[in-house]
C-alpha atoms as a PDB file:
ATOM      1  CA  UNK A   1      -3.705 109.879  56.754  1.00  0.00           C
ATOM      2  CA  UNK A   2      -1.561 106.835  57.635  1.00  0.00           C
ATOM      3  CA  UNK A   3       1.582 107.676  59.838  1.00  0.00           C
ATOM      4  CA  UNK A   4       4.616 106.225  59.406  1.00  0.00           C
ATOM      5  CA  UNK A   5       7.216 106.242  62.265  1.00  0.00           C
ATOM      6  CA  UNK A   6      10.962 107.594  61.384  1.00  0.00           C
ATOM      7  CA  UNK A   7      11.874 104.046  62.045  1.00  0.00           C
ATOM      8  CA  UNK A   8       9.711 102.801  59.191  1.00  0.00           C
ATOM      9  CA  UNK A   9      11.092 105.808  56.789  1.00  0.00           C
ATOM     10  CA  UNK A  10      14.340 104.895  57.621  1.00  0.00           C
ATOM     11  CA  UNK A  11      13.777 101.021  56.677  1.00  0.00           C
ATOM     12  CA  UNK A  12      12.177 101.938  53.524  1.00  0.00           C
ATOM     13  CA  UNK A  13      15.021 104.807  52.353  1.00  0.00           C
ATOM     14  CA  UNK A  14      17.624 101.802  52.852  1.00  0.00           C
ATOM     15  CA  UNK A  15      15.806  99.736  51.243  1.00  0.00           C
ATOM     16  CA  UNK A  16      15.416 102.361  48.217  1.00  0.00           C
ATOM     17  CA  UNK A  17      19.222 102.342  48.304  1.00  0.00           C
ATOM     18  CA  UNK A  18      19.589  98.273  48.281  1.00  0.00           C
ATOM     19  CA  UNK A  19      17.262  98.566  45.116  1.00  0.00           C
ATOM     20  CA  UNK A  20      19.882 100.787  43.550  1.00  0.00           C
ATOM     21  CA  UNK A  21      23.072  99.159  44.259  1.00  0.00           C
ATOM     22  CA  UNK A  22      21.946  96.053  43.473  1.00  0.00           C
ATOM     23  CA  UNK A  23      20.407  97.657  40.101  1.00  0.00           C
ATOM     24  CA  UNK A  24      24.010  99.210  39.329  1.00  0.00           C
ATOM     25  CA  UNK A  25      25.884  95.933  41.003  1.00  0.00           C
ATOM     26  CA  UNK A  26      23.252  93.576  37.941  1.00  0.00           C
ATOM     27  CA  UNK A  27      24.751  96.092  35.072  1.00  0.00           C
ATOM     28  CA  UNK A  28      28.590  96.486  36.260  1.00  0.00           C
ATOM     29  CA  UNK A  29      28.423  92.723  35.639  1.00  0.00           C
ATOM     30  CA  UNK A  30      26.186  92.200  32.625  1.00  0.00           C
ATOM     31  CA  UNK A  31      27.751  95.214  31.060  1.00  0.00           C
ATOM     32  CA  UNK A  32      31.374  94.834  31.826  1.00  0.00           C
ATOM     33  CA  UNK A  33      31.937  90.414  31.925  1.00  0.00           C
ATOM     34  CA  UNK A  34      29.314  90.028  29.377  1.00  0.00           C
ATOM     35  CA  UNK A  35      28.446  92.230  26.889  1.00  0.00           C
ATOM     36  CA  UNK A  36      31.977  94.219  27.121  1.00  0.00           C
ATOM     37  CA  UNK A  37      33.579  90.955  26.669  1.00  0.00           C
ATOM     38  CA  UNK A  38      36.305  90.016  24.355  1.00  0.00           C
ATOM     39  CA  UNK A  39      36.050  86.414  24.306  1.00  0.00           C
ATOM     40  CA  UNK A  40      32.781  86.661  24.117  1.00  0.00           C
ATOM     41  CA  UNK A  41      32.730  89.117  21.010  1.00  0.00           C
ATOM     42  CA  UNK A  42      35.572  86.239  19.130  1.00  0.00           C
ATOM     43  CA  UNK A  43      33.797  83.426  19.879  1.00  0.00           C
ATOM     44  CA  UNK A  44      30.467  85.286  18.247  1.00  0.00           C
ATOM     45  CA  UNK A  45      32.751  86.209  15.378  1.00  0.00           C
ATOM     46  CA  UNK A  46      33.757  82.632  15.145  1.00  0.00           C
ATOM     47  CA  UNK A  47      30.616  81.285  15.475  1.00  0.00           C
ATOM     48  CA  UNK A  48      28.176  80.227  12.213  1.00  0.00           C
ATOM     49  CA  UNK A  49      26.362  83.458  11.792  1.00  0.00           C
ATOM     50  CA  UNK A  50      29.232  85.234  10.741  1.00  0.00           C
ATOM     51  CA  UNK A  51      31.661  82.512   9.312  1.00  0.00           C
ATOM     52  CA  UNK A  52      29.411  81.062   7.196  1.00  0.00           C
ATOM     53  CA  UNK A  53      28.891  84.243   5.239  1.00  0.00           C
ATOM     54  CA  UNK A  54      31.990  84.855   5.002  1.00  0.00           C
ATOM     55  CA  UNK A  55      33.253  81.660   4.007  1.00  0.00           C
ATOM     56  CA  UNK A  56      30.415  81.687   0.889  1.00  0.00           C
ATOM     57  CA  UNK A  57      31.593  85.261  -0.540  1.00  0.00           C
ATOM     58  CA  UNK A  58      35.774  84.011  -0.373  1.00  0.00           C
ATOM     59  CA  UNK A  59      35.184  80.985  -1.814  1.00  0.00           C
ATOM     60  CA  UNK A  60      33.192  82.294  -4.566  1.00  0.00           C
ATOM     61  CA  UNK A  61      36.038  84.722  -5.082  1.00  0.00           C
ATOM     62  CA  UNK A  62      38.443  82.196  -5.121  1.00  0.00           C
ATOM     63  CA  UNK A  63      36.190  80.315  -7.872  1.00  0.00           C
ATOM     64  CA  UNK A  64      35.897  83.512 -10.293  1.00  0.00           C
ATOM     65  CA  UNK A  65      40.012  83.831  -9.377  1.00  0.00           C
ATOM     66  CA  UNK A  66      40.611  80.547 -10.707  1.00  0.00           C
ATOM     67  CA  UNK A  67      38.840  81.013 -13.687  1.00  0.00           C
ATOM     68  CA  UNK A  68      40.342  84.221 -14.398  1.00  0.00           C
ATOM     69  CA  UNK A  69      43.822  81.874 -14.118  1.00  0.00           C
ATOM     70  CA  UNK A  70      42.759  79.661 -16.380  1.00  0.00           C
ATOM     71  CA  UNK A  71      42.457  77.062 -13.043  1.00  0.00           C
ATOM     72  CA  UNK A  72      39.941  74.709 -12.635  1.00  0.00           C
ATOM     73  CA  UNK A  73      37.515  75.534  -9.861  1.00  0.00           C
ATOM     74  CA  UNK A  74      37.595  73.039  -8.060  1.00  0.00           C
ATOM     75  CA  UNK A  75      41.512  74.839  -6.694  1.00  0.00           C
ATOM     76  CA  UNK A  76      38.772  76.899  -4.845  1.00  0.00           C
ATOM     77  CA  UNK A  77      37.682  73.727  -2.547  1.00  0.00           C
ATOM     78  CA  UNK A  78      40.848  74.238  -0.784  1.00  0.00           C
ATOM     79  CA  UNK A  79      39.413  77.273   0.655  1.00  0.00           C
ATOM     80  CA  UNK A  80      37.614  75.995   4.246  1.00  0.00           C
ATOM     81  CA  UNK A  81      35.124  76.955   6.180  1.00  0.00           C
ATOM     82  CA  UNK A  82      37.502  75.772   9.175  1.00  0.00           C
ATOM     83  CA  UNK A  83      39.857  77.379   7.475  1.00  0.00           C
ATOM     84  CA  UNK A  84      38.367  80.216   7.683  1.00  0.00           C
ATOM     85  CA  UNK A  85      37.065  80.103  10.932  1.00  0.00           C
ATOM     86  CA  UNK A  86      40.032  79.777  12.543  1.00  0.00           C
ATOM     87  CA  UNK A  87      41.636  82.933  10.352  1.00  0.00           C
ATOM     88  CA  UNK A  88      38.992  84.768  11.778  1.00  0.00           C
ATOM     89  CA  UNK A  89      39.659  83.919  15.181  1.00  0.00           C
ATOM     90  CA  UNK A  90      43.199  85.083  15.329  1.00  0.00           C
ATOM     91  CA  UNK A  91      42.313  88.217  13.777  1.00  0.00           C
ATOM     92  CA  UNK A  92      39.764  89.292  16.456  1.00  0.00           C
ATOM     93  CA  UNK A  93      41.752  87.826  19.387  1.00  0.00           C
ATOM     94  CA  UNK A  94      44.686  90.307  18.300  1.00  0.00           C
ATOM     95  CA  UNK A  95      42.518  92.817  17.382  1.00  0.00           C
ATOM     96  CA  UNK A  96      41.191  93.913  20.759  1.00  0.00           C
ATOM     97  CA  UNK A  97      44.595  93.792  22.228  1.00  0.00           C
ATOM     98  CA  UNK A  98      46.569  95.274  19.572  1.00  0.00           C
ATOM     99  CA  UNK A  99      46.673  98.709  18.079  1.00  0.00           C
ATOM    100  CA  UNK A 100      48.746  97.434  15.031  1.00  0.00           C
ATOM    101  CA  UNK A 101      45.984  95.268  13.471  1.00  0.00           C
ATOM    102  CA  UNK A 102      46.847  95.922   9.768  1.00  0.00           C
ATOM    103  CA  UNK A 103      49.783  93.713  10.353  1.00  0.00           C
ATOM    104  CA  UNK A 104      48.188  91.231  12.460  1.00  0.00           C
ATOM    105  CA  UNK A 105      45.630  90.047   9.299  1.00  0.00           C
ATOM    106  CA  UNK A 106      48.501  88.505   6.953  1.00  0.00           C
ATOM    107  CA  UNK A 107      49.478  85.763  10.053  1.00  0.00           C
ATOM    108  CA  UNK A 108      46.011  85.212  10.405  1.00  0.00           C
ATOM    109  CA  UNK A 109      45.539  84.388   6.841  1.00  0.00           C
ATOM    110  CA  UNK A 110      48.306  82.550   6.058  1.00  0.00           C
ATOM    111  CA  UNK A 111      46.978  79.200   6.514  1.00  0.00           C
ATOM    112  CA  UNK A 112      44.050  79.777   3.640  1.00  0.00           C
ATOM    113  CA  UNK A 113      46.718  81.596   1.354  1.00  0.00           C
ATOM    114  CA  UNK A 114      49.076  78.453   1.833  1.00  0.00           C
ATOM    115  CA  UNK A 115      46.828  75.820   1.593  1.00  0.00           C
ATOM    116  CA  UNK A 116      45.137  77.619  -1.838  1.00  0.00           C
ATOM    117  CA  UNK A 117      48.375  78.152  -3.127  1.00  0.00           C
ATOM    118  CA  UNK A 118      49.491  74.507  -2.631  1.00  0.00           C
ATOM    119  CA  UNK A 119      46.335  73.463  -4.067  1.00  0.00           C
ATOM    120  CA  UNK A 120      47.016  76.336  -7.478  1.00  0.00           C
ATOM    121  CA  UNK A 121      50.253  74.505  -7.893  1.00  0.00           C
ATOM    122  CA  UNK A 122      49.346  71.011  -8.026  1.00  0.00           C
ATOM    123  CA  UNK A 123      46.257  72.060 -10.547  1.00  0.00           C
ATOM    124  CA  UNK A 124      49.222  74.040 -12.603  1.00  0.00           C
ATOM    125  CA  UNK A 125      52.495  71.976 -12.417  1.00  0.00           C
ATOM    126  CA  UNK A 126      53.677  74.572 -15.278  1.00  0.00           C
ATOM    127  CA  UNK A 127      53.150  77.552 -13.341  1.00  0.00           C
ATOM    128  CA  UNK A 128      55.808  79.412 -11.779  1.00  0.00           C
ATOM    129  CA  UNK A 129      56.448  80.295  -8.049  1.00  0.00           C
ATOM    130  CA  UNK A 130      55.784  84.136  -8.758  1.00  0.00           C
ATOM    131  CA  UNK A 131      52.428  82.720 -10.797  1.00  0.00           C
ATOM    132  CA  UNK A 132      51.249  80.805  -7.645  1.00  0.00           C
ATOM    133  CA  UNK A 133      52.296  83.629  -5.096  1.00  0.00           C
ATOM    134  CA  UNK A 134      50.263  85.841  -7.581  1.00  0.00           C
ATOM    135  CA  UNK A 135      47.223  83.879  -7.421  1.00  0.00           C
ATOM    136  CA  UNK A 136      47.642  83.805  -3.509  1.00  0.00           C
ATOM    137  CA  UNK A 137      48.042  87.570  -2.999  1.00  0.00           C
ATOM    138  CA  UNK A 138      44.850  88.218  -4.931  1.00  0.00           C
ATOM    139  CA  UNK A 139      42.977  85.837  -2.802  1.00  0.00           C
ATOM    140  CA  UNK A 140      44.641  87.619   0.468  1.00  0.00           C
ATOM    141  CA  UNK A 141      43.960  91.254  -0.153  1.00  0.00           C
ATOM    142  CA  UNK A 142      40.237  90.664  -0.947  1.00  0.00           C
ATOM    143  CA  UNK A 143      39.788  88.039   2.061  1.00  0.00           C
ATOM    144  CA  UNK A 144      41.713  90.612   4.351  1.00  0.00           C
ATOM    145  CA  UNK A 145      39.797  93.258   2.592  1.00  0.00           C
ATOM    146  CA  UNK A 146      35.939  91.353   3.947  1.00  0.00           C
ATOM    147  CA  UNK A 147      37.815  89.718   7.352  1.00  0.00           C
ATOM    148  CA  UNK A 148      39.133  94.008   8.358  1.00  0.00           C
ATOM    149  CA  UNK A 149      36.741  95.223  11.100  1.00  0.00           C
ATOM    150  CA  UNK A 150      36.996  99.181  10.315  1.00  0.00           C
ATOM    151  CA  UNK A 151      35.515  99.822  13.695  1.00  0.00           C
ATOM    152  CA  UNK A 152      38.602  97.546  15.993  1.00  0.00           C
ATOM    153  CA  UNK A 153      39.656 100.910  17.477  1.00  0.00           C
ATOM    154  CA  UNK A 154      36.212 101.825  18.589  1.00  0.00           C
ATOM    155  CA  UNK A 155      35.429  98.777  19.585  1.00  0.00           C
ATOM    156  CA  UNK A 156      39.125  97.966  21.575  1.00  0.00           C
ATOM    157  CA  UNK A 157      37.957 101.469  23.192  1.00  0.00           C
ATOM    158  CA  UNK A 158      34.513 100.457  24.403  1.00  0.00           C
ATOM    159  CA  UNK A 159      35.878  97.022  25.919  1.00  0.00           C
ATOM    160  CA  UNK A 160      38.423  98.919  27.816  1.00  0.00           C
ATOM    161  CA  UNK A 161      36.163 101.433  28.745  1.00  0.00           C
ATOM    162  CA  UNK A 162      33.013  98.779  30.262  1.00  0.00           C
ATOM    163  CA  UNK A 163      35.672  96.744  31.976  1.00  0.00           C
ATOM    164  CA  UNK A 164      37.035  99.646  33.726  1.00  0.00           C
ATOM    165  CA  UNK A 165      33.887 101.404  35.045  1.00  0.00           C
ATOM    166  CA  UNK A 166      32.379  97.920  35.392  1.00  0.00           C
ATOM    167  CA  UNK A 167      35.222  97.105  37.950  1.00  0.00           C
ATOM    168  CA  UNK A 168      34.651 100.680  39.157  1.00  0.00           C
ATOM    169  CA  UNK A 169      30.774 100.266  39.644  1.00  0.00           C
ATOM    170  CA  UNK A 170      30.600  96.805  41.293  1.00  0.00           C
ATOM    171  CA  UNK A 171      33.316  97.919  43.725  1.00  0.00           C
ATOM    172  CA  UNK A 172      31.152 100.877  44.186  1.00  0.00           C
ATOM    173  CA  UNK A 173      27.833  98.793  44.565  1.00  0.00           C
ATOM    174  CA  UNK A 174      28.803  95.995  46.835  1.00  0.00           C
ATOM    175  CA  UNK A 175      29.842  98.766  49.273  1.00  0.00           C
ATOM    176  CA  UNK A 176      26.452 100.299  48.814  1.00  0.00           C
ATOM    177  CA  UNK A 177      24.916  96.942  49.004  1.00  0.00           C
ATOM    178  CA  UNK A 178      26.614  96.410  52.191  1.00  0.00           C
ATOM    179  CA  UNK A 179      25.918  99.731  53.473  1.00  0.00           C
ATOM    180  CA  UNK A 180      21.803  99.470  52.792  1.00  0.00           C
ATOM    181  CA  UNK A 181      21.318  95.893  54.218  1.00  0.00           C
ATOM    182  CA  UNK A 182      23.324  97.404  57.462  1.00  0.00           C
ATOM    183  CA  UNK A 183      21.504 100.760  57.806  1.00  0.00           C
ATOM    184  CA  UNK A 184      17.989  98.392  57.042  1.00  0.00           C
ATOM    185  CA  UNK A 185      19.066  96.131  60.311  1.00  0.00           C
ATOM    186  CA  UNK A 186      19.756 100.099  62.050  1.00  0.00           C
ATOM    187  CA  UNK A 187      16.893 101.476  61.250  1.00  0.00           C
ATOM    188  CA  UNK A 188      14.595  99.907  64.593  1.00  0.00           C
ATOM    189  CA  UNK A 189      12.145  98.791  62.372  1.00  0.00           C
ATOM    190  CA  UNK A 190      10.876  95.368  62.880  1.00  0.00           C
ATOM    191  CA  UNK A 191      12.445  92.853  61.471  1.00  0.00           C
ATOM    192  CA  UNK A 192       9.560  91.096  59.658  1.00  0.00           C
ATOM    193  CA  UNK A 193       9.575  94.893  57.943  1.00  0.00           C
ATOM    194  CA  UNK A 194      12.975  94.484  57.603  1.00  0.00           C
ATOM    195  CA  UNK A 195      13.092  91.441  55.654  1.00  0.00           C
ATOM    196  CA  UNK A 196       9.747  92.216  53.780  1.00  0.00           C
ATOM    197  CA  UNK A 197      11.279  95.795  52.778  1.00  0.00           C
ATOM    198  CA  UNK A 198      14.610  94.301  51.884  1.00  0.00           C
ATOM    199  CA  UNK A 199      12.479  91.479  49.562  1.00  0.00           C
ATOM    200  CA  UNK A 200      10.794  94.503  47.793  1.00  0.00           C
ATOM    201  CA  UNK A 201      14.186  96.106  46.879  1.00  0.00           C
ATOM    202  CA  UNK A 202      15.883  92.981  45.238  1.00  0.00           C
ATOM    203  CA  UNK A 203      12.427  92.180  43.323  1.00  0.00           C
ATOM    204  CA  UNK A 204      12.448  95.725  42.313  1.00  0.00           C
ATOM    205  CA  UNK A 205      15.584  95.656  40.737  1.00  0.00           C
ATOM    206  CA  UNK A 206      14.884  92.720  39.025  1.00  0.00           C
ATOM    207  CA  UNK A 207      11.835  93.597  37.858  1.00  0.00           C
ATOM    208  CA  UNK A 208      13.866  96.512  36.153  1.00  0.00           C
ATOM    209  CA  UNK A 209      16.139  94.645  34.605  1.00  0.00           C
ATOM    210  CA  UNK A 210      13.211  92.225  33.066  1.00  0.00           C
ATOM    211  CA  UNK A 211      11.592  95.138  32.210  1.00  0.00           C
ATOM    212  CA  UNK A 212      14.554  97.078  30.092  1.00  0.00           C
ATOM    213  CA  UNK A 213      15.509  93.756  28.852  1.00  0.00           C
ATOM    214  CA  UNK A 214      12.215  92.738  27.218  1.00  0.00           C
ATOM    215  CA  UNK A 215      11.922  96.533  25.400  1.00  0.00           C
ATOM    216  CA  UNK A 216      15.417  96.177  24.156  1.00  0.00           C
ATOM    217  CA  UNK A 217      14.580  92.437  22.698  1.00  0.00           C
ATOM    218  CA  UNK A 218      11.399  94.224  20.950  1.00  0.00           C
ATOM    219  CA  UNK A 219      12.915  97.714  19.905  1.00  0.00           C
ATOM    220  CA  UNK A 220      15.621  95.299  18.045  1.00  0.00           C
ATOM    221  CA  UNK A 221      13.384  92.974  16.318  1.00  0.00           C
ATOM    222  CA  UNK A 222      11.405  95.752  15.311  1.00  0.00           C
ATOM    223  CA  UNK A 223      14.419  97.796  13.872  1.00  0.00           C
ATOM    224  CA  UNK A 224      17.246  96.865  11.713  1.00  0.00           C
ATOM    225  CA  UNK A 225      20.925  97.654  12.317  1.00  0.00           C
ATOM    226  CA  UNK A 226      22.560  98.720   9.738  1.00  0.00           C
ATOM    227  CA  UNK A 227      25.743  97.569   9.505  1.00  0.00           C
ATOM    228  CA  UNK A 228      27.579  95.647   6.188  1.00  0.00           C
ATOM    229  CA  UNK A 229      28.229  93.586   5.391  1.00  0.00           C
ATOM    230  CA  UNK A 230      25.098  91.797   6.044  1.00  0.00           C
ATOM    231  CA  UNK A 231      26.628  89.004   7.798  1.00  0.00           C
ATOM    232  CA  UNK A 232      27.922  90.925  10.123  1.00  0.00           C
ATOM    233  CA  UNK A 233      25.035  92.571  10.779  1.00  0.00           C
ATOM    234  CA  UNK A 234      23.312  89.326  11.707  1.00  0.00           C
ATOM    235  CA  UNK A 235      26.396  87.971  13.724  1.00  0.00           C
ATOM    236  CA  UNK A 236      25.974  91.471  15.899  1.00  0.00           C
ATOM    237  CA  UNK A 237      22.258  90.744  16.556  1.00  0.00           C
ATOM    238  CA  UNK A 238      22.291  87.466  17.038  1.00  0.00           C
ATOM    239  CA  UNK A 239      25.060  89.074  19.909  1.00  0.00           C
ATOM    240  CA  UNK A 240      23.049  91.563  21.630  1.00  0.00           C
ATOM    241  CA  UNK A 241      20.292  89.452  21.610  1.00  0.00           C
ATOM    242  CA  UNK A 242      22.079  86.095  23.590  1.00  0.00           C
ATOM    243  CA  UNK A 243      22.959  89.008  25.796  1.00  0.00           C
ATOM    244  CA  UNK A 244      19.360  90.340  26.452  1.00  0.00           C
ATOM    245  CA  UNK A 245      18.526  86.717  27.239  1.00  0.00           C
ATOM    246  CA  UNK A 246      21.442  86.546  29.959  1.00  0.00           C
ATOM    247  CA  UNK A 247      19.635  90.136  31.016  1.00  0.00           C
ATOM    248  CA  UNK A 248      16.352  87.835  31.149  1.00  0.00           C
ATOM    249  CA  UNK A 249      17.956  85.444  33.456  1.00  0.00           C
ATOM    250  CA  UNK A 250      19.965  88.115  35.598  1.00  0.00           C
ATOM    251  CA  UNK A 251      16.574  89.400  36.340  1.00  0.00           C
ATOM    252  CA  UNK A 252      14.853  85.882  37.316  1.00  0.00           C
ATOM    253  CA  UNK A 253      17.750  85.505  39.353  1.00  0.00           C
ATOM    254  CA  UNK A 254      17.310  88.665  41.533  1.00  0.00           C
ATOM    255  CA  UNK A 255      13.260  87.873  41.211  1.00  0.00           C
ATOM    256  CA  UNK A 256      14.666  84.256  42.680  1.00  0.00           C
ATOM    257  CA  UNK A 257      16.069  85.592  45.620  1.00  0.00           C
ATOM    258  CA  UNK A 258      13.690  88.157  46.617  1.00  0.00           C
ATOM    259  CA  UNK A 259      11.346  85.210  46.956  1.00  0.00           C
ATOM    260  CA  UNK A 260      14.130  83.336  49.463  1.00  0.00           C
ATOM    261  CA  UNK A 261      14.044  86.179  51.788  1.00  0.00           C
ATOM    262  CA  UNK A 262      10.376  86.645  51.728  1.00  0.00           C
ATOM    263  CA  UNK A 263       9.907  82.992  52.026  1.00  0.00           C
ATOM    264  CA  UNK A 264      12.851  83.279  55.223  1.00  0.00           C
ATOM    265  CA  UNK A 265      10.858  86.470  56.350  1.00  0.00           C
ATOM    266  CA  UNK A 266       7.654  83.888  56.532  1.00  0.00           C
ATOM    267  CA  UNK A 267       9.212  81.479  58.044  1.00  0.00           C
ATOM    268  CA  UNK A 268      10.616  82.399  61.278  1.00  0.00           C
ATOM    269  CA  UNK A 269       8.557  83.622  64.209  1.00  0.00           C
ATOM    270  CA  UNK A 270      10.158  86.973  64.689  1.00  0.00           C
ATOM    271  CA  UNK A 271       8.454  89.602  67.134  1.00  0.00           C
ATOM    272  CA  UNK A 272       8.210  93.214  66.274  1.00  0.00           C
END
């Protein structure tokens, strides 16, 4: 039976803990500045996945609307994808911030409404203001109707929520951190133990976060999420999954530096 000396137990036990706060220091940051991110979750909604959908299902509305006006559908073309973009920008940047968002998606829409209306009057000299302003609402209230994220006050909740106990758990983990590297340089082991035991719990903690990482990244290509419209659905995978990758790297990083201090533990002579 091999012996180990209470100097060696205590080395290894802080290095158990550096393992841990360094696990729960890796999440407080890729859960609270990256996944539980707001600019990161508007610039996904503003990115292709999503816009382009929606962009194809308002301007085919805005085609059948113009026929059912007697306009020529070409009034649609005023509808852009830019447009668009950019209306569904300022409706998620207000969103997470504000718990009034029914009133926030008319200034985001305005631009599209104003620039289709413009482009129903010129096609229709003869029609009148309350024609055109017509024609504009009915464009709105379905476009607000597809842009209107049912689940903002969830989701407001959630970022709120990760950046708080994010803030709350890296505080919480650098101490610990802090606390394990100085009870490992306590303990009287030696100090090639030391920096070999302290190696083992930053590769450890990487190798965890590889590990979860790469079963999350299968689990969701194996399952669907089912959320509508489908669009949305692919903007919110094509989310979690840029966010798995940064998980990916997180872990190389920590994998990365374990190798430093092994490679530092190698290459001084220390005695002991």
């Amino acid at each position: 039976m091999i012996k180990i000396n209470k100097h060696d137990r205590r080395a290894c036990c802080s290095a158990f803990l550096l393992f841990v706060f360094t696990g729960v220091l890796t999440l407080s940051v890729l859960v609270g500045a990256l996944f539980g991110n707001p600019a990161r979750m508007v610039r996904s909604l503003g990115g292709d996945t999503y816009v382009d959908g929606l962009y194809t299902e308002v301007h085919q509305y805005a085609a059948d609307l113009c026929l059912e006006y007697g306009l020529d559908t070409a009034v649609a073309d005023a509808v852009t994808k830019d447009g668009v973009r950019t209306a569904v920008q300022t409706y998620a940047g207000v969103m997470l911030k504000s718990k009034d968002r029914s009133a926030k998606l008319a200034p985001a829409l305005q631009e599209v409404r104003t620039a289709l209306e413009t482009a129903a009057a010129k096609a229709a000299p003869g029609a009148t203001t309350a024609q055109v302003q017509d024609f504009g609402k009915a464009f709105a209230d379905y476009m607000a109707g597809r842009m209107a994220l049912v689940f903002a006050a969830d989701l407001q909740s959630f970022v709120n929520l990760s950046m708080r106990a994010s803030v709350a758990g890296g505080v919480i983990a650098c101490c610990g951190v802090a606390l394990a590297v100085w009870l490992l340089r306590r303990s009287g082991a030696a100090k090639r133990l030391q920096r070999l035991l302290a190696a083992d719990g930053i590769c450890a903690a990487g190798l965890v976060t590889v590990l979860c990482a790469v079963i999350m990244l299968v689990l969701l290509h194996q399952k669907n999420l089912y959320i509508f419209p489908a669009y949305l659905c692919a903007a919110a995978t094509r989310y979690m999954i840029d966010w798995l990758y940064m998980c990916l790297g997180a872990g190389g990083l920590l994998l990365a530096i374990s190798g430093i201090v092994a490679f530092a533990r190698k290459g001084k002579n220390c005695k002991g």
